[in-house]
C-alpha atoms as a PDB file:
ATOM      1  CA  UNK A   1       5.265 -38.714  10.082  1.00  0.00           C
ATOM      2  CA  UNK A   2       2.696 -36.385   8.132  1.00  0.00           C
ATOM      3  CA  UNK A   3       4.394 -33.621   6.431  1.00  0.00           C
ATOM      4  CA  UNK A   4       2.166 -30.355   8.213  1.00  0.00           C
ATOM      5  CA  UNK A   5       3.960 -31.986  11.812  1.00  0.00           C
ATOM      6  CA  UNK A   6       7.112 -31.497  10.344  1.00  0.00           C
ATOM      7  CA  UNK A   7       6.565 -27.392   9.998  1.00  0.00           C
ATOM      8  CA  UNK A   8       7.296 -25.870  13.751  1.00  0.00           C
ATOM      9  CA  UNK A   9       4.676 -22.844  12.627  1.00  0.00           C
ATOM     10  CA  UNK A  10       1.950 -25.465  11.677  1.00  0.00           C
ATOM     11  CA  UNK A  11      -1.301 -25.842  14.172  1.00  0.00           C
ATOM     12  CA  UNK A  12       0.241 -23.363  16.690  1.00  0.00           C
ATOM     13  CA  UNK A  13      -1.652 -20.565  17.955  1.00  0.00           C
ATOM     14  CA  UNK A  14       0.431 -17.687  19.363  1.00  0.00           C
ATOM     15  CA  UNK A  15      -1.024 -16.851  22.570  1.00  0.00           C
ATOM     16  CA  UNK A  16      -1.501 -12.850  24.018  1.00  0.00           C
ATOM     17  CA  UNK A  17      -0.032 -11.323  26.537  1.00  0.00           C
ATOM     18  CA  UNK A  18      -2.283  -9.260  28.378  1.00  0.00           C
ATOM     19  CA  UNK A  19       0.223  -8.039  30.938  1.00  0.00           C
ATOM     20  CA  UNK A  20       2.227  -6.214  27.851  1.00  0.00           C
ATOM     21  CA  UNK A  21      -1.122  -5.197  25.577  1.00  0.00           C
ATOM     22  CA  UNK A  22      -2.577  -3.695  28.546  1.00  0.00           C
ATOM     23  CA  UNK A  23       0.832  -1.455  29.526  1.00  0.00           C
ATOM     24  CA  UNK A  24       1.316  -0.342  26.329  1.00  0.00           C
ATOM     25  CA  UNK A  25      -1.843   0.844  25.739  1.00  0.00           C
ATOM     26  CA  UNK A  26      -2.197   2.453  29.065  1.00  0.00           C
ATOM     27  CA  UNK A  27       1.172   4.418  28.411  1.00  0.00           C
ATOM     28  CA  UNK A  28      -0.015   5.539  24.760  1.00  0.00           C
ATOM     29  CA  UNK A  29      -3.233   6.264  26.795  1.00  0.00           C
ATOM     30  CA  UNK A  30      -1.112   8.595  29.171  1.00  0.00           C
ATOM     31  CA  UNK A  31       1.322  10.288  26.272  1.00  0.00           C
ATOM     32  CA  UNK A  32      -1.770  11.539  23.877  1.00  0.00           C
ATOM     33  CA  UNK A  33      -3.178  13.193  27.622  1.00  0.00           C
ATOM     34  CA  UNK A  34      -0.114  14.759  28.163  1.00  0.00           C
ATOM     35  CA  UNK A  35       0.789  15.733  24.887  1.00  0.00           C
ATOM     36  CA  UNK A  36      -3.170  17.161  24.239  1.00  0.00           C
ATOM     37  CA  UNK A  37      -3.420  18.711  27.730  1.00  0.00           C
ATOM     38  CA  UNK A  38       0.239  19.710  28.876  1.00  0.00           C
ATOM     39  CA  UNK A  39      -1.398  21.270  32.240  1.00  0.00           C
ATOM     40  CA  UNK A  40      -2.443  17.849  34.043  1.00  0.00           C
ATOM     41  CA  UNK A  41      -0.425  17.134  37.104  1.00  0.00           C
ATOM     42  CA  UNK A  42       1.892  14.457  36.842  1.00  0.00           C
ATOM     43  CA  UNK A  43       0.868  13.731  40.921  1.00  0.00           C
ATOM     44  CA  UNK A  44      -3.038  13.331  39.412  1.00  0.00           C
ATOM     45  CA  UNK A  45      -1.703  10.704  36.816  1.00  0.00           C
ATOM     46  CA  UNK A  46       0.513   8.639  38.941  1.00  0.00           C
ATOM     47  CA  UNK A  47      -2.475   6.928  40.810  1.00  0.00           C
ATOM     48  CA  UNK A  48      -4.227   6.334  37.411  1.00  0.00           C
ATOM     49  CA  UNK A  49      -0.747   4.881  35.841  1.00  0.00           C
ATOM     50  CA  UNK A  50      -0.392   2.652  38.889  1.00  0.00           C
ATOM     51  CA  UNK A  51      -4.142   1.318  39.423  1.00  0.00           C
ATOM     52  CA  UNK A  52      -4.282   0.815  35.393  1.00  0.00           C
ATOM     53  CA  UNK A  53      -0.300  -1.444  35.779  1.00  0.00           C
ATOM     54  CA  UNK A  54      -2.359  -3.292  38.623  1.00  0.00           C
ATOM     55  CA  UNK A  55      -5.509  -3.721  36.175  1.00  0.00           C
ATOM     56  CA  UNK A  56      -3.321  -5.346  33.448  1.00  0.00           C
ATOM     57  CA  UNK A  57      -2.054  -7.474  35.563  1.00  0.00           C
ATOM     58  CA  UNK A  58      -4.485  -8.855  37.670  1.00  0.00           C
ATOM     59  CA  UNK A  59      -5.691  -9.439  33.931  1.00  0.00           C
ATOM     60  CA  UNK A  60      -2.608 -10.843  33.159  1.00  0.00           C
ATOM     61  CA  UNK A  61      -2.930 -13.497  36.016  1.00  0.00           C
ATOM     62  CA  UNK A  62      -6.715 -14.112  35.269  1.00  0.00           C
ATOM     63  CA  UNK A  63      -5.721 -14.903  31.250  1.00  0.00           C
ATOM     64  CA  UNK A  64      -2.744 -17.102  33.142  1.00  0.00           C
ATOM     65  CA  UNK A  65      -5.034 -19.423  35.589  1.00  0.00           C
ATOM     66  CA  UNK A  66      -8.325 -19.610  32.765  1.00  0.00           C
ATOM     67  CA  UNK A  67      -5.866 -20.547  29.738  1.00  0.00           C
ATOM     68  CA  UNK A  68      -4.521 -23.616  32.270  1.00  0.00           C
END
């Protein structure tokens, strides 16, 4: 066998996941809002919290079926 097979780290690419990338940044997103503008309702940024968890992962499943 050549010697680079032989290292497990070698040739692999590690590969993103969206679904995570996406959430986190969405609920960094939603902490600097809150903790800038303490008056937002928490009943306005529900919706957004839930349509951007559906974003990132209809992303998610997009990355999933393209990367196949």
């Amino acid at each position: 066998m050549r010697p680079d097979l032989d290292r497990p780290g070698r040739g692999r690419r590690h590969r993103t996941d969206w679904m995570a990338l996406l959430s986190g940044m969405l609920f960094i997103a939603v902490g600097i809002i809150f903790i800038n503008q303490p008056t937002v309702d928490s009943l306005i940024m529900l919706p957004i919290v839930l349509c951007g968890l559906g974003f990132a992962g209809l992303v998610a499943i997009l990355a999933r079926v393209i990367r196949r």
